[in-house]
Protein backbone atom coordinates (compact mmCIF):
# COMPACT_ATOMS: atom_id res chain seq x y z
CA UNK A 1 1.88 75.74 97.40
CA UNK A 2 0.03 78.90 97.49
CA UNK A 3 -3.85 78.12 96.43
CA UNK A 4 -4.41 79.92 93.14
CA UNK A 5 -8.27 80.65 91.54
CA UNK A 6 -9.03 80.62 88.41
CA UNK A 7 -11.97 81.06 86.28
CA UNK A 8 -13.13 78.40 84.34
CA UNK A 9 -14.88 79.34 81.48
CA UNK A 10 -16.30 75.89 81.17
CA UNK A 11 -18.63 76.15 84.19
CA UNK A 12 -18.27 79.84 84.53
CA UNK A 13 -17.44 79.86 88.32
CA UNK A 14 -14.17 80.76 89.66
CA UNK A 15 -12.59 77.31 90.85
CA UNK A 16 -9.56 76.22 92.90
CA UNK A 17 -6.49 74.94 90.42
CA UNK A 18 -6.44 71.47 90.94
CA UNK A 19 -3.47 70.04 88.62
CA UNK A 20 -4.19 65.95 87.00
CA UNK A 21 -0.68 65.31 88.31
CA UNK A 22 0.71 66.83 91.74
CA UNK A 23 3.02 69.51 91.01
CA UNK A 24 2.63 69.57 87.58
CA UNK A 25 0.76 72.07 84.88
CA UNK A 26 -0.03 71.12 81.43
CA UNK A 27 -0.93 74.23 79.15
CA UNK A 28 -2.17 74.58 75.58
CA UNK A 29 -3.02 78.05 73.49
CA UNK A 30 -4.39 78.40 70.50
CA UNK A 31 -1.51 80.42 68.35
CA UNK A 32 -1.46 82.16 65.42
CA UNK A 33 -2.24 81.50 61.72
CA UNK A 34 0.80 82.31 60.34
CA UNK A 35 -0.49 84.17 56.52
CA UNK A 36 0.68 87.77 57.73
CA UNK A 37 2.50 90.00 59.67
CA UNK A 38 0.42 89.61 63.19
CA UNK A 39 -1.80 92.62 64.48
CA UNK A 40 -1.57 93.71 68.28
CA UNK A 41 -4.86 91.20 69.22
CA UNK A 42 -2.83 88.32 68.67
CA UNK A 43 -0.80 89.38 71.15
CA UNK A 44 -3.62 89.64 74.38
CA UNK A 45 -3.10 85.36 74.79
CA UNK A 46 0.10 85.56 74.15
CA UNK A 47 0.62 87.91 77.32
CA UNK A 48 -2.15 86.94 79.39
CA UNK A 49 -1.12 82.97 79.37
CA UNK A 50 2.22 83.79 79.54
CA UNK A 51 1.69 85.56 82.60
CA UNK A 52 -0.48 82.41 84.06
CA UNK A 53 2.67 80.41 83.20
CA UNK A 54 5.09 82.09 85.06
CA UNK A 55 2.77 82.54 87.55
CA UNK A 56 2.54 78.68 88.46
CA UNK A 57 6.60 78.09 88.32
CA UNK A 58 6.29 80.87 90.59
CA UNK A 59 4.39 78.96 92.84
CA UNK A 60 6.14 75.88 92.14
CA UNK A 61 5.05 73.85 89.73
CA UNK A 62 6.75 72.04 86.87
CA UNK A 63 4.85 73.88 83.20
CA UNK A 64 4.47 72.29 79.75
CA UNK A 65 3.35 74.86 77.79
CA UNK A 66 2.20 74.17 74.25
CA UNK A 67 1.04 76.46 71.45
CA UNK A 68 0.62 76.16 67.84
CA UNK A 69 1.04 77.51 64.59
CA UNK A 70 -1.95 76.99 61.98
CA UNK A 71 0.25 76.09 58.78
CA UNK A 72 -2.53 75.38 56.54
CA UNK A 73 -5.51 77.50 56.06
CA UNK A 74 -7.43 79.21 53.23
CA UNK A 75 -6.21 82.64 54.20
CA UNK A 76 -2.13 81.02 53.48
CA UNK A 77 -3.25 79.57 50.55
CA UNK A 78 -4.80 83.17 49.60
CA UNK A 79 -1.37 85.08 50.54
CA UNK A 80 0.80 82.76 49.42
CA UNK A 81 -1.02 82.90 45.99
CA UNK A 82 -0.92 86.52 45.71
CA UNK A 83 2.76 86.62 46.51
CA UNK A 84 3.92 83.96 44.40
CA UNK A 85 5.17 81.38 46.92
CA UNK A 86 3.87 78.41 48.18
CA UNK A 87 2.28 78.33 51.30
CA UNK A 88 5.59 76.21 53.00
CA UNK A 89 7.51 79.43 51.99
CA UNK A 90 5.08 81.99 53.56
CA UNK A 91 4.47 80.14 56.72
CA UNK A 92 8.33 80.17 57.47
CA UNK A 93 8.63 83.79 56.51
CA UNK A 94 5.65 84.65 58.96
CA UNK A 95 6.52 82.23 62.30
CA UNK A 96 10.09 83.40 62.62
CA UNK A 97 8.64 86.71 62.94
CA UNK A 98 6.24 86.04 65.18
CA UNK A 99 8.28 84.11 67.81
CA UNK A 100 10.78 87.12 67.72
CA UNK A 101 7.69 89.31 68.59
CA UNK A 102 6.46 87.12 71.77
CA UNK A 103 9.98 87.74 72.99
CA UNK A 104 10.03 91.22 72.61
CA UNK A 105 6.93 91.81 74.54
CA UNK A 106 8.54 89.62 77.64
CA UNK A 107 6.84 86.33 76.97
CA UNK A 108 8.44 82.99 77.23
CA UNK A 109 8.74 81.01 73.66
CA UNK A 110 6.43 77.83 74.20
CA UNK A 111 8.39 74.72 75.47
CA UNK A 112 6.30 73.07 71.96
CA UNK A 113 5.37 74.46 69.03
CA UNK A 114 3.03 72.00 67.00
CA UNK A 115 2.10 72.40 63.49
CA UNK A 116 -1.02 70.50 62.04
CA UNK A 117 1.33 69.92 58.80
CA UNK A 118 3.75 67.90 60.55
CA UNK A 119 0.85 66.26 63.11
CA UNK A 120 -1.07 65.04 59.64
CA UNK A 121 -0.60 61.16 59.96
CA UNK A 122 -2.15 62.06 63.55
CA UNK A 123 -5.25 63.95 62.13
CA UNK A 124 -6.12 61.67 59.44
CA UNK A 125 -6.14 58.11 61.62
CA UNK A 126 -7.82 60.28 64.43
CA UNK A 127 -10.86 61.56 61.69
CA UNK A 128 -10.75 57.72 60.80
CA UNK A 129 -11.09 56.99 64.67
CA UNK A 130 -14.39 59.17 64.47
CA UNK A 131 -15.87 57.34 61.48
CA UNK A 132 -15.30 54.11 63.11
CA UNK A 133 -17.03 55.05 66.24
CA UNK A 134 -20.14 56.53 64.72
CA UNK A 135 -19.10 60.44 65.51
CA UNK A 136 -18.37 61.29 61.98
CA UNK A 137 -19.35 60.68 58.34
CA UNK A 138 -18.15 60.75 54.92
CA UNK A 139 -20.11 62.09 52.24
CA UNK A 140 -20.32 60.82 48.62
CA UNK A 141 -18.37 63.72 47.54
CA UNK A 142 -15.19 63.33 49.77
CA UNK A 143 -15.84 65.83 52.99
CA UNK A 144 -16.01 64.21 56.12
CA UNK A 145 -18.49 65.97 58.75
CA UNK A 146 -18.88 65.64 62.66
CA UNK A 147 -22.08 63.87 63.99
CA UNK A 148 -23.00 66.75 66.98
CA UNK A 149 -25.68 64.27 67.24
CA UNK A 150 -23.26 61.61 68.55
CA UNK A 151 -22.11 63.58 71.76
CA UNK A 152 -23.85 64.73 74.71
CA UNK A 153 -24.06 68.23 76.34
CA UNK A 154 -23.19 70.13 72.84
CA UNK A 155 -22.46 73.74 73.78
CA UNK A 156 -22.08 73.83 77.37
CA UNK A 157 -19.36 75.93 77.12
CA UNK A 158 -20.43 78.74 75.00
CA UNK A 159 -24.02 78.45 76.33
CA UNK A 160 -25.42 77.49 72.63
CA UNK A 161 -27.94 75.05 72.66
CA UNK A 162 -28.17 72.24 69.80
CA UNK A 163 -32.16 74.21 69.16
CA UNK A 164 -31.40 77.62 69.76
CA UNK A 165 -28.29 76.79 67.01
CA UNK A 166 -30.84 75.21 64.59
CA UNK A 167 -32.92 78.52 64.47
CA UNK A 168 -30.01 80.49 63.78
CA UNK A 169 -29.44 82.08 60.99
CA UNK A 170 -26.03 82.07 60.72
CA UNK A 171 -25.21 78.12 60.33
CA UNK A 172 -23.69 76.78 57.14
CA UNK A 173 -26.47 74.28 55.28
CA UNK A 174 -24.91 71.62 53.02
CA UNK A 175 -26.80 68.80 51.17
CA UNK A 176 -24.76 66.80 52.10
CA UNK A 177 -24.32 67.32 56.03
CA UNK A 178 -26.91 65.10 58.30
CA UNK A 179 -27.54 68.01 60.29
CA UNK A 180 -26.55 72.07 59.67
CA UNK A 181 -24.48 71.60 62.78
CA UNK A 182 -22.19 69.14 61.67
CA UNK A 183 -18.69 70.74 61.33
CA UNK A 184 -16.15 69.41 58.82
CA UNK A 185 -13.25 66.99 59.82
CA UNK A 186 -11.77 66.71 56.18
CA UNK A 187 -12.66 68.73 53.08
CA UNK A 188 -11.84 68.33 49.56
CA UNK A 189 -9.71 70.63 47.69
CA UNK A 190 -8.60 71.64 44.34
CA UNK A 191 -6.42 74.09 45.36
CA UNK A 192 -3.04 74.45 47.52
CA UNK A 193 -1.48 72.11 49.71
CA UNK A 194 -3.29 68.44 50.44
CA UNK A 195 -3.35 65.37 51.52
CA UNK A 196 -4.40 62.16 50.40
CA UNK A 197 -6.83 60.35 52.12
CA UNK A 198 -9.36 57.15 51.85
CA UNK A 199 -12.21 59.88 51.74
CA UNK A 200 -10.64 62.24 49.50
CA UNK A 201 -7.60 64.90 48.67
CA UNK A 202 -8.01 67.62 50.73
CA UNK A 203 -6.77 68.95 54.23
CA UNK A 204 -8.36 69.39 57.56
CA UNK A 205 -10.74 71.32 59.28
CA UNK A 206 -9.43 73.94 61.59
CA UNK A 207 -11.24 72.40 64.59
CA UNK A 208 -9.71 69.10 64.04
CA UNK A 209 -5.91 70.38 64.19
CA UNK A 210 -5.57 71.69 67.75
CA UNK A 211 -7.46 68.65 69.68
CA UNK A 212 -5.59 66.13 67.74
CA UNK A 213 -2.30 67.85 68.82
CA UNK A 214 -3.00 67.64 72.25
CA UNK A 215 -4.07 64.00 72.11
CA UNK A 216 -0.86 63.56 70.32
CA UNK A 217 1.47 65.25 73.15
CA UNK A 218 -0.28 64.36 76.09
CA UNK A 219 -0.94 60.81 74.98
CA UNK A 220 -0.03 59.68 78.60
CA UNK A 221 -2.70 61.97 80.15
CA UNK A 222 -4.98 60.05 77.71
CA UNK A 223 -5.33 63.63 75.85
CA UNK A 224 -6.64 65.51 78.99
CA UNK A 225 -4.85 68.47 80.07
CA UNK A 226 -5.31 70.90 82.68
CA UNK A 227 -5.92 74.53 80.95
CA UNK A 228 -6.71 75.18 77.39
CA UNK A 229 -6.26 78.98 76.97
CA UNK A 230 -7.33 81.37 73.99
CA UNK A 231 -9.52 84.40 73.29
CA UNK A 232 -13.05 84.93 73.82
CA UNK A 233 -13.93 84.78 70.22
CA UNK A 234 -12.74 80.99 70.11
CA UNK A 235 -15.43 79.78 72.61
CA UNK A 236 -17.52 78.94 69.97
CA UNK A 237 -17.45 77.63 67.21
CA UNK A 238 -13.38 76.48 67.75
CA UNK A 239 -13.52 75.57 71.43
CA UNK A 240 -16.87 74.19 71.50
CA UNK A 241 -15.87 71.63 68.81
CA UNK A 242 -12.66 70.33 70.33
CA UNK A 243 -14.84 69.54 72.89
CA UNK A 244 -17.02 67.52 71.23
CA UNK A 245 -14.41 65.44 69.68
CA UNK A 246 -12.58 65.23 72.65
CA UNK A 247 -16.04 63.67 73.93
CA UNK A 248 -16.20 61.43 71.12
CA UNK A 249 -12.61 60.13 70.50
CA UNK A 250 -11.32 60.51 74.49
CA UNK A 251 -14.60 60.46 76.48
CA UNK A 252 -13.02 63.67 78.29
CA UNK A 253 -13.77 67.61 78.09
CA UNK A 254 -10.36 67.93 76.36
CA UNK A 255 -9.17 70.53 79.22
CA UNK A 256 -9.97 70.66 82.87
CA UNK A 257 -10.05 74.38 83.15
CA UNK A 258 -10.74 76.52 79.77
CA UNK A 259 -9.89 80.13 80.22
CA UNK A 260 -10.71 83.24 77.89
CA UNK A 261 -8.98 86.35 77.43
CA UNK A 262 -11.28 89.57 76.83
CA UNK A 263 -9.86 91.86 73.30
CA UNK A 264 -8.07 94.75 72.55
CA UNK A 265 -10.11 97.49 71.40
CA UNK A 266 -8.68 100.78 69.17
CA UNK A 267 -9.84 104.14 71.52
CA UNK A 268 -12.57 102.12 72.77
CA UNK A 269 -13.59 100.81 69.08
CA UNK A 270 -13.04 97.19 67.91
CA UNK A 271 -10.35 96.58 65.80
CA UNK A 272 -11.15 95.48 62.20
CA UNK A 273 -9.98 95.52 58.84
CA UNK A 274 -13.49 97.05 57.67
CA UNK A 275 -12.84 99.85 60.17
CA UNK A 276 -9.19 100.28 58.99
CA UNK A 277 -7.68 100.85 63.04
CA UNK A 278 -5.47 97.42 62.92
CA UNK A 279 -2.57 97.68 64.06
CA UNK A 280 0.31 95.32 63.90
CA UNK A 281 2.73 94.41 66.34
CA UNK A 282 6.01 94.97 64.59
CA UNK A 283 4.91 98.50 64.41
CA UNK A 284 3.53 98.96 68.14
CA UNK A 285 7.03 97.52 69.64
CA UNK A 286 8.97 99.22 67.26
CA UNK A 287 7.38 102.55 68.58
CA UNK A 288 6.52 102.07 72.02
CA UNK A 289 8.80 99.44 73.32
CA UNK A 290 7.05 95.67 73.82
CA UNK A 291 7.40 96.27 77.94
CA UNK A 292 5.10 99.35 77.93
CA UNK A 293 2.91 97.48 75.53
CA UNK A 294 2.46 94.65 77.80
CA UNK A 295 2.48 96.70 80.87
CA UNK A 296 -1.07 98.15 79.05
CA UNK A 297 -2.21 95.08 78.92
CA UNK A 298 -1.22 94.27 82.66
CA UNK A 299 -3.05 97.34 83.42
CA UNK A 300 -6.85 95.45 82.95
CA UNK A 301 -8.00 91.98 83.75
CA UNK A 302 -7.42 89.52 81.88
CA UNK A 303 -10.84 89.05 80.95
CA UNK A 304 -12.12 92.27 80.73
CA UNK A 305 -11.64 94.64 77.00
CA UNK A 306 -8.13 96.53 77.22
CA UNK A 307 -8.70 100.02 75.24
CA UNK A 308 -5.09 100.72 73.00
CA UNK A 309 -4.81 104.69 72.81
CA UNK A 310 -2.20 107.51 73.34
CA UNK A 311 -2.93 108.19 76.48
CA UNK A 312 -2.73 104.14 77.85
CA UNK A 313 0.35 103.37 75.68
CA UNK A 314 1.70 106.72 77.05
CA UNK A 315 0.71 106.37 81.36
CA UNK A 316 2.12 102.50 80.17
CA UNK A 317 5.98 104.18 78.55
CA UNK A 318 5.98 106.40 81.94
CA UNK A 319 5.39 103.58 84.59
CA UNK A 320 8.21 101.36 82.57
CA UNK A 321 10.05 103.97 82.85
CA UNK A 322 9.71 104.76 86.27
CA UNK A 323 10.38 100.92 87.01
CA UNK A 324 13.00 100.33 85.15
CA UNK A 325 14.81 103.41 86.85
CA UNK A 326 14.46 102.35 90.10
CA UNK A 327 14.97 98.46 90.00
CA UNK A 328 18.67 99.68 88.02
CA UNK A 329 19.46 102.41 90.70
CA UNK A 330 18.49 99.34 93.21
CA UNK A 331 20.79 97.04 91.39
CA UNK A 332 24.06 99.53 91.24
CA UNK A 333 23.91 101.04 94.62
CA UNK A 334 23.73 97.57 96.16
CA UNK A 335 26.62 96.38 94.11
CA UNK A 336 28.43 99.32 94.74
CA UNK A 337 28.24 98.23 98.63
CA UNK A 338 29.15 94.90 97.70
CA UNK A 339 26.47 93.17 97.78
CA UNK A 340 25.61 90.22 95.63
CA UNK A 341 22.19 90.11 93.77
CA UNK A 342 22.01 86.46 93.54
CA UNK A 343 21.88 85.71 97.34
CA UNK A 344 19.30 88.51 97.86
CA UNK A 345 15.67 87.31 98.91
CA UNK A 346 12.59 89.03 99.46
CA UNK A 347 11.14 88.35 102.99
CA UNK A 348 7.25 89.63 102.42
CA UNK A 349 5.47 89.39 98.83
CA UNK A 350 2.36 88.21 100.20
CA UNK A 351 0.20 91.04 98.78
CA UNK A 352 1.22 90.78 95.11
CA UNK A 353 0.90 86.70 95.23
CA UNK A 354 -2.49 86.87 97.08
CA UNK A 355 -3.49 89.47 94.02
CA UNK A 356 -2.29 87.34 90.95
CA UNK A 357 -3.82 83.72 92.79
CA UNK A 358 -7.27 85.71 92.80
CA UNK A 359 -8.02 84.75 89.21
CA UNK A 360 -4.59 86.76 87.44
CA UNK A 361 -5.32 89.98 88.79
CA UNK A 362 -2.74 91.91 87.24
CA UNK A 363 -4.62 95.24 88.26
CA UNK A 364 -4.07 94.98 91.85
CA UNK A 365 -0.79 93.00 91.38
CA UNK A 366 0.56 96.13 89.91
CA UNK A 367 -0.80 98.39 92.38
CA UNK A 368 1.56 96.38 95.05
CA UNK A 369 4.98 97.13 92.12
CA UNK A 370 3.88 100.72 92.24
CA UNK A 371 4.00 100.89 96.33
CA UNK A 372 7.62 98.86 96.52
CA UNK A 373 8.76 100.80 93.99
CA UNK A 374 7.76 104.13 95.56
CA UNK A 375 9.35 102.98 99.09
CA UNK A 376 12.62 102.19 97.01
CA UNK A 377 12.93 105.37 95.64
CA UNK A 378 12.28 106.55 99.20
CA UNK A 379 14.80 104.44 100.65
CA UNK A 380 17.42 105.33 98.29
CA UNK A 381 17.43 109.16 99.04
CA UNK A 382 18.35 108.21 102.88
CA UNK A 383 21.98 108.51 103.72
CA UNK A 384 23.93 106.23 104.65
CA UNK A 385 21.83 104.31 102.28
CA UNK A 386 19.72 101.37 104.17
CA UNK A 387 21.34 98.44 103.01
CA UNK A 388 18.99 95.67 103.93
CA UNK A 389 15.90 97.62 102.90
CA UNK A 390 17.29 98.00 99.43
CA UNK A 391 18.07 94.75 98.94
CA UNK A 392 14.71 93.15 100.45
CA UNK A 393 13.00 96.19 97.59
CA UNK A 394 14.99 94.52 94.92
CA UNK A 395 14.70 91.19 95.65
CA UNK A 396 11.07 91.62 95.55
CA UNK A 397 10.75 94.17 92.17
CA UNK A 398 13.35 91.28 90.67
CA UNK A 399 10.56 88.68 91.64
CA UNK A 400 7.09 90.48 90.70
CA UNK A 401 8.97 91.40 87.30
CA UNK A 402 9.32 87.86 86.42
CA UNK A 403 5.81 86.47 87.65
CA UNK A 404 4.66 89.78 85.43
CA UNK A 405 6.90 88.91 82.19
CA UNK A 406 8.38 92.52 82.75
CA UNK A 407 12.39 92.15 81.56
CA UNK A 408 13.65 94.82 83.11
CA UNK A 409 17.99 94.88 82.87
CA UNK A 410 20.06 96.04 85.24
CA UNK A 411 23.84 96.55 84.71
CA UNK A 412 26.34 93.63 86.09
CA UNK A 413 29.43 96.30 87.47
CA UNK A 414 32.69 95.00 87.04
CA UNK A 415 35.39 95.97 88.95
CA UNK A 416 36.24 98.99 86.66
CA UNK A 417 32.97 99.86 86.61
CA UNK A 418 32.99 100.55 90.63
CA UNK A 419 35.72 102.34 89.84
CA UNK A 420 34.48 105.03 87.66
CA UNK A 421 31.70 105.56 89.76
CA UNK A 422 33.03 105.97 92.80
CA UNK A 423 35.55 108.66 90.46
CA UNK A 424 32.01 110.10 89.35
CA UNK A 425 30.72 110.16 93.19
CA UNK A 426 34.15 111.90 94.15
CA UNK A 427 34.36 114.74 91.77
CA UNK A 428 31.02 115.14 91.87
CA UNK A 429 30.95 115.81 95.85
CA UNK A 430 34.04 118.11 95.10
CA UNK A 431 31.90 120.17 92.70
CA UNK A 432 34.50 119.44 89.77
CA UNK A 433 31.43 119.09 87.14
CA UNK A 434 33.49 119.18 84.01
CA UNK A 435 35.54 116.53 84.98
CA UNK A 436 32.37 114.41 86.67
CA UNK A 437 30.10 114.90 83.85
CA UNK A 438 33.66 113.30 81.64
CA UNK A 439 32.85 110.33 83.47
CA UNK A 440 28.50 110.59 84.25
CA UNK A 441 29.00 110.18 79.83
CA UNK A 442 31.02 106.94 80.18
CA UNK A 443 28.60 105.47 82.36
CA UNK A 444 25.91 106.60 80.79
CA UNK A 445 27.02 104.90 77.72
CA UNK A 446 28.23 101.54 80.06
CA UNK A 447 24.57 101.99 80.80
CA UNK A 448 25.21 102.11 84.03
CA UNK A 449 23.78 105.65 84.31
């Protein structure tokens, strides 16, 4: 296998992918919660780790990807209290959508899709786990709190120290918490959905949800798997407190690598309710098309900002474009010739895999789909038409489009089809344009044309 670089957010350092298990890649993102229709930002992981999926069955290896829905959150209880429904009914409104958005924008649906309302039974004897040990407490009135206290090396991966916390303004003080740092595990509620528990009625805190769902489905890795994936925004507090139960249930940093994706800002601004620019995705891939959307995003690193504006979305519609022109004229001239696509393989792609190994970079990645696209159009204005080269251009476009997520279709000619394009071809040479452009209007409709 082809040695692939990544950069672990957990060290920051660029390290060598090492997997637990030879030949094998266990994945988890942090998804969505599912109160509204979701806004383009939601989108950046879903692209940038689907892209780092495909990437390693690429290279070989044999992918679990997991990512969740949050089910059960103030903000559902919120909506689905202003619309009338209960939060079951909103949540299932909400995640069909969604998953019917991921598609449209190229990615692959997860291979699981956890929910911390059907993981429950999981959460509460895993919050019990951490009272046993020492890690966590209840209080007298019914929350349940993490013990920071009880783990070592607290905010090594968002560079927060236990002190410089402390001084901080921003931390939540409770009477009842040991220590301002202590998270919740459990809280008491009065209102929406709950759960009854030895400590109280309630539900769980949102930190609790996604560690205990990857101890539950990698039980045999003893709840270590090899990249945890979200947005930069999650480092702390989210990621930084799976960690810390991970430490304190598993005696493990709950991922090997952790990787961060940068945000998507609005002409350079950051998108935010308060500033009005959000925009959601229904609306963007509805307009734009979900490949030149994603193609923007392929555009920057992974890590870095990505800027959404008319002029990206716009360069991003004409490059589609441009690809998706010549990987179809690739795919009907070769049939035409009778050639079949399946048997076709690329014989040099060492440029874009040496690109997307150096840490996902997309950037340069691209710049090599640019080039073989350019020296396929080339190729396909010689006569008689190069045969070998075409095929070698496709075979490589077909494989660079899937590492990249970028579903690009190409008409499957049946025999009729030849047919009426080699009628087209003929009239056309003969300079009978009524009668060609008869036929150009049939395949053009065939989308073959």
């Amino acid at each position: 296998m082809r040695k692939l670089t990544i950069f672990n957010s957990y060290d920051n350092k660029l390290e060598e992918f090492v997997p637990l298990r030879e030949g094998k890649a266990s994945i988890y993102v942090c998804g969505p919660t599912v109160y509204s229709s979701p806004h383009i930002g939601n989108f950046r992981p879903v692209i940038v780790f689907d892209v780092l999926r495909r990437l390693l069955i690429s290279l070989g290896y044999d992918v679990t990807f997991v990512s969740n829905y949050t089910d059960v959150d103030d903000k559902i209880i919120k909506r689905a209290k202003e619309l009338g429904i209960s939060e079951k009914e909103l949540t299932e409104q909400v995640i069909p959508e969604f998953a019917s958005l991921v598609q449209s924008v190229g990615s692959m649906l997860p291979d699981i899709t956890p929910r911390p309302t059907v993981y429950m039974p999981q959460i509460i004897s895993y919050i019990d786990d951490l009272i046993k040990n020492g890690s966590a407490y209840a209080t007298p009135s019914g929350d349940v709190y993490f013990r920071i206290s009880s783990v070592d090396q607290y905010g090594h991966l968002s560079g927060n120290t236990p002190e410089q916390l402390m001084a901080g303004a921003r931390i939540e003080s409770s009477g009842e918490k040991e220590s301002p740092l202590d998270f919740a595990l459990w809280k008491k509620t009065e209102e929406g959905i709950k759960w009854n528990t030895p400590w109280c009625d309630g539900r769980p805190g949102w930190h609790t949800e996604c560690c205990v769902m990857i101890n539950s489905i990698f039980k045999d890795q003893g709840g270590l798997i090899d990249i945890h994936g979200g947005g930069f925004d999650l480092k702390f507090p989210h990621h930084e407190n799976e960690i810390a139960q991970a430490r304190a249930h598993n005696h493990n940093q709950l991922a090997k690598y952790w990787m961060h994706n940068g945000f998507i800002n609005i002409n350079n601004e950051k998108m935010s309710k308060s500033l009005g620019n959000v925009l959601l995705a229904k609306d963007i891939v509805k307009h734009y098309g979900g490949m030149p959307f994603r193609l923007m995003l392929l555009n920057a690193h992974y890590r870095a900002p990505v800027s959404f504006s008319d002029d990206t979305i716009q360069e991003a519609m004409k490059n589609a474009n441009k690809l998706q022109s010549v990987y179809k004229q690739l795919a009907v001239e070769l049939q035409m010739a009778g050639v079949d696509l399946s048997t076709l393989k690329a014989t040099n792609e060492d440029k874009f895999f040496e690109a997307m190994c150096e840490d996902l970079n997309t950037p340069n990645a691209l710049a090599v789909v640019y080039e073989e696209a350019k020296l396929a159009n080339q190729d396909l204005r010689v006569r008689p038409l190069p045969l070998e080269k075409l095929g070698e251009h496709f075979a490589a476009l077909r494989d660079y489009f899937f590492t990249l997520g970028l579903t690009f279709a190409y008409p499957t000619l049946l025999e009729d089809d030849k047919r009426l394009m080699s009628e087209y071809l003929a009239l056309k040479k003969e300079k009978k344009f009524e009668e060609s452009d008869v036929l150009r209007k049939k395949l053009i409709e065939k989308g073959i044309l």
